[in-house]
Protein backbone atom coordinates (compact mmCIF):
# COMPACT_ATOMS: atom_id res chain seq x y z
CA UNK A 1 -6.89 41.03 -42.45
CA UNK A 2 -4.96 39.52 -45.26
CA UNK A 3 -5.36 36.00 -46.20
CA UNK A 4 -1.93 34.80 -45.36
CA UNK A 5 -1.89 36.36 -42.11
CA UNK A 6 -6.03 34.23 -41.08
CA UNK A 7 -3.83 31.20 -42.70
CA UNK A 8 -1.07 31.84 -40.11
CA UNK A 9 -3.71 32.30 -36.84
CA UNK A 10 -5.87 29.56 -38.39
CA UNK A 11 -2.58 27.37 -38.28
CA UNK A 12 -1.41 28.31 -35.09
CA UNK A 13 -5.06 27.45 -33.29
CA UNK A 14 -5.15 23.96 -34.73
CA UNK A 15 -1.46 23.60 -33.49
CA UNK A 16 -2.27 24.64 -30.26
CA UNK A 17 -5.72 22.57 -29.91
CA UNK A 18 -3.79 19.35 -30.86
CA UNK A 19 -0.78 20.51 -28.82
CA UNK A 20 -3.10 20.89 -25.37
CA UNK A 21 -5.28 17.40 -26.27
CA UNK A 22 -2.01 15.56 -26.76
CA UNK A 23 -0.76 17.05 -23.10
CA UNK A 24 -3.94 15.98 -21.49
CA UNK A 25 -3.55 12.34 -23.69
CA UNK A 26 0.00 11.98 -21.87
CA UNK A 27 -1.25 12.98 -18.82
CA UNK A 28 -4.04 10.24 -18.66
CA UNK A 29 -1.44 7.85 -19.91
CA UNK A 30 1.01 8.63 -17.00
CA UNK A 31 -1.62 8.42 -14.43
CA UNK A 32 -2.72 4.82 -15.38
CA UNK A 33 0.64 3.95 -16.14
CA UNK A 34 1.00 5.02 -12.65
CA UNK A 35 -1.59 3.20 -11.15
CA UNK A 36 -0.87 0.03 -12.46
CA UNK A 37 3.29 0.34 -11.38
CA UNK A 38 1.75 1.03 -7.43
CA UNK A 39 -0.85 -2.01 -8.03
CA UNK A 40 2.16 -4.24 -9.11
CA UNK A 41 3.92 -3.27 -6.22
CA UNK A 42 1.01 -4.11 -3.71
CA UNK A 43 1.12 -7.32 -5.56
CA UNK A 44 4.96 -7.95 -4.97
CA UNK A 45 4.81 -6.66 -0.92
CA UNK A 46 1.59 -9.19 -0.29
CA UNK A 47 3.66 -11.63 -2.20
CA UNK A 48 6.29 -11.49 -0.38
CA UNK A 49 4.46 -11.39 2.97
CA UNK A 50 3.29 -14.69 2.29
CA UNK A 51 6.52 -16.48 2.02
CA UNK A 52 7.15 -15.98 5.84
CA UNK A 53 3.29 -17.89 6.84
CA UNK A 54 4.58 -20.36 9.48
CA UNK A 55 7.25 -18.35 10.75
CA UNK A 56 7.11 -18.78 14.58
CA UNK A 57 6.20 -15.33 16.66
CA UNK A 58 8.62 -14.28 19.06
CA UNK A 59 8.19 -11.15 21.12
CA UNK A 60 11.07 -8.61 20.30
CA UNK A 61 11.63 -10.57 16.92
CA UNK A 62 12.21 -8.84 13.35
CA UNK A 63 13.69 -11.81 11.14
CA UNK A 64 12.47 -15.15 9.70
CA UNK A 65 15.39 -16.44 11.74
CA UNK A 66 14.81 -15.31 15.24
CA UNK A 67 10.81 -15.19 14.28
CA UNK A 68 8.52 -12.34 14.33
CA UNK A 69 5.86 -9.92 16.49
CA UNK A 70 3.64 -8.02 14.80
CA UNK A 71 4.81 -4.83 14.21
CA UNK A 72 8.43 -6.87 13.43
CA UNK A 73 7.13 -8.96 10.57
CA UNK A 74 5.41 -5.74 9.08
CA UNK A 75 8.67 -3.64 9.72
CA UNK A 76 10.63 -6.72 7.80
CA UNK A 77 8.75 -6.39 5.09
CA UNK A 78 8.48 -3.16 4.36
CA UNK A 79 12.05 -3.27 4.50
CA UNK A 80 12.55 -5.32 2.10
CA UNK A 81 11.20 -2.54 -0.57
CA UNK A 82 13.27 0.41 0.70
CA UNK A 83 10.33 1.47 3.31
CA UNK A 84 11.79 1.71 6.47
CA UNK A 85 8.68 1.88 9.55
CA UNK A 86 9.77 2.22 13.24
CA UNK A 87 9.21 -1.35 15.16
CA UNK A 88 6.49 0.05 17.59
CA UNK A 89 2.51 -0.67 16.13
CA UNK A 90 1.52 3.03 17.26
CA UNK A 91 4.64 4.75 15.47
CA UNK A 92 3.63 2.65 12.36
CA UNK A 93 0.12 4.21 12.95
CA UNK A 94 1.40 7.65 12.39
CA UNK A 95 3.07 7.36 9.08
CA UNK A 96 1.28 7.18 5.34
CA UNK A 97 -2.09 7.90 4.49
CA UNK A 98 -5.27 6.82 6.96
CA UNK A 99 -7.19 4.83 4.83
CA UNK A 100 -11.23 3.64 5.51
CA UNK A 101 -12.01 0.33 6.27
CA UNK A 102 -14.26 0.02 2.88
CA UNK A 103 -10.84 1.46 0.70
CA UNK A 104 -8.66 -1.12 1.61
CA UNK A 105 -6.05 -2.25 -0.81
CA UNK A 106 -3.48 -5.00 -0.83
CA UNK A 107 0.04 -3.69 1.23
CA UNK A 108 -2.09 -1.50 3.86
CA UNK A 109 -1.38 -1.76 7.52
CA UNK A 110 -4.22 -2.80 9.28
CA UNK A 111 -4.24 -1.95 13.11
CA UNK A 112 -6.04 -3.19 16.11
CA UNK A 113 -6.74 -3.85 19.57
CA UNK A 114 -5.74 -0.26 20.94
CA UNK A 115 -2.84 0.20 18.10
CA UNK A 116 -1.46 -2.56 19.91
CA UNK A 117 -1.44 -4.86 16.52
CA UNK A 118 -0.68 -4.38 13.31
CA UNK A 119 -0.59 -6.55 10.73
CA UNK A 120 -0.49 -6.28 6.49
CA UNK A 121 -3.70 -6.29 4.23
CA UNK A 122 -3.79 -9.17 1.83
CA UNK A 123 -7.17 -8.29 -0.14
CA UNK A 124 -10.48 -10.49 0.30
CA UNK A 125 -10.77 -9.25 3.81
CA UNK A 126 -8.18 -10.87 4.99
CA UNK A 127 -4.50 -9.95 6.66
CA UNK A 128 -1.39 -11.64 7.39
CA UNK A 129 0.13 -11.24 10.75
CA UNK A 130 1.90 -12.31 12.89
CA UNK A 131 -0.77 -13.01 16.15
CA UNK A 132 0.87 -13.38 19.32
CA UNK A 133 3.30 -16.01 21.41
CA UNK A 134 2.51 -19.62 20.42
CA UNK A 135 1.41 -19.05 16.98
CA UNK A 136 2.74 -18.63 13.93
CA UNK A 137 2.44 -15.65 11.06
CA UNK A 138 -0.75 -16.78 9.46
CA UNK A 139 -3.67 -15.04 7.73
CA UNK A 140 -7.17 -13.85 9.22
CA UNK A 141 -9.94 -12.43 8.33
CA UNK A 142 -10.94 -8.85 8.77
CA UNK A 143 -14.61 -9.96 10.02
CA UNK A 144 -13.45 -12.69 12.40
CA UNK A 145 -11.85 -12.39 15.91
CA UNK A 146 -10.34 -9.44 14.79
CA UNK A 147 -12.86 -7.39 13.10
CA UNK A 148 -14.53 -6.53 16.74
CA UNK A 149 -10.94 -4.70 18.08
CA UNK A 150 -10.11 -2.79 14.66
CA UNK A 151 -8.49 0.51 15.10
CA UNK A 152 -7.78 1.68 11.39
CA UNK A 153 -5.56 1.42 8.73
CA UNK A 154 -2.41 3.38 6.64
CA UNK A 155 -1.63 3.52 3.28
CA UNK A 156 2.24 3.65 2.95
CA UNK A 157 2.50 2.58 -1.10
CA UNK A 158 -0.27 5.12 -3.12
């Protein structure tokens, strides 16, 4: 084999070695680049889940204005980032990902008492809801009152 023709293979290899670490470089880039974009949006949904605490619950409701149920304040803010869930606790059930109780993440729907509530998980434990007539949308913990009737949860951001 001549020499110029080793030079040529030789140069070729090292082109394609750098060529496949740089793809798998650009790859890992993308998929943390990734991760953090769906963390920051967890972030933003939780945030603005909080703004409605003290909004009264009303049974039917789906604004700040009329006041919310449960599966109405969840529905609202979903919404409000192009996500559009049915208002019905069990038909919210059945969409996204099932997630395990020990991989919840911030902006999971967290479900209990038959399906029959739903509410959005804030981190720490704990979830915002909104609980049931009398009350207002307010934030729980997972291992209270709650923990004893919990059904499972749904990833819909990932």
């Amino acid at each position: 084999m001549s020499r110029r023709l080793r030079l040529v293979l030789l140069c070729a290899f090292v082109l394609a070695t750098v060529a496949a670490r740089a793809s798998v470089a650009v790859a890992a880039h993308l998929k943390a680049t990734h991760a953090t974009a769906v963390q920051r949006e967890r972030a933003r949904i939780v945030r603005f889940a909080r703004t409605f605490l003290g909004v009264r619950y009303s049974y039917g409701g789906t604004s700040p204005a009329s006041g919310f149920d449960c599966s109405g304040f969840t529905r609202f803010v979903y919404a409000h980032f192009g996500i559009a869930l049915p208002h019905y606790s069990v038909a919210q059930f059945e969409l996204g990902r099932r997630i395990a109780r020990a991989r919840l993440r911030p902006g999971d729907l967290v479900f209990f008492d038959s399906l029959g509530h739903v509410g959005l998980y804030i981190g720490g434990g704990r979830f915002i809801h909104a609980p049931h007539s009398g009350t207002r949308v307010s934030i729980d913990s997972l291992s209270g009152s709650y923990g004893a009737g919990y059904d499972g949860a749904v990833r819909l951001v990932f």
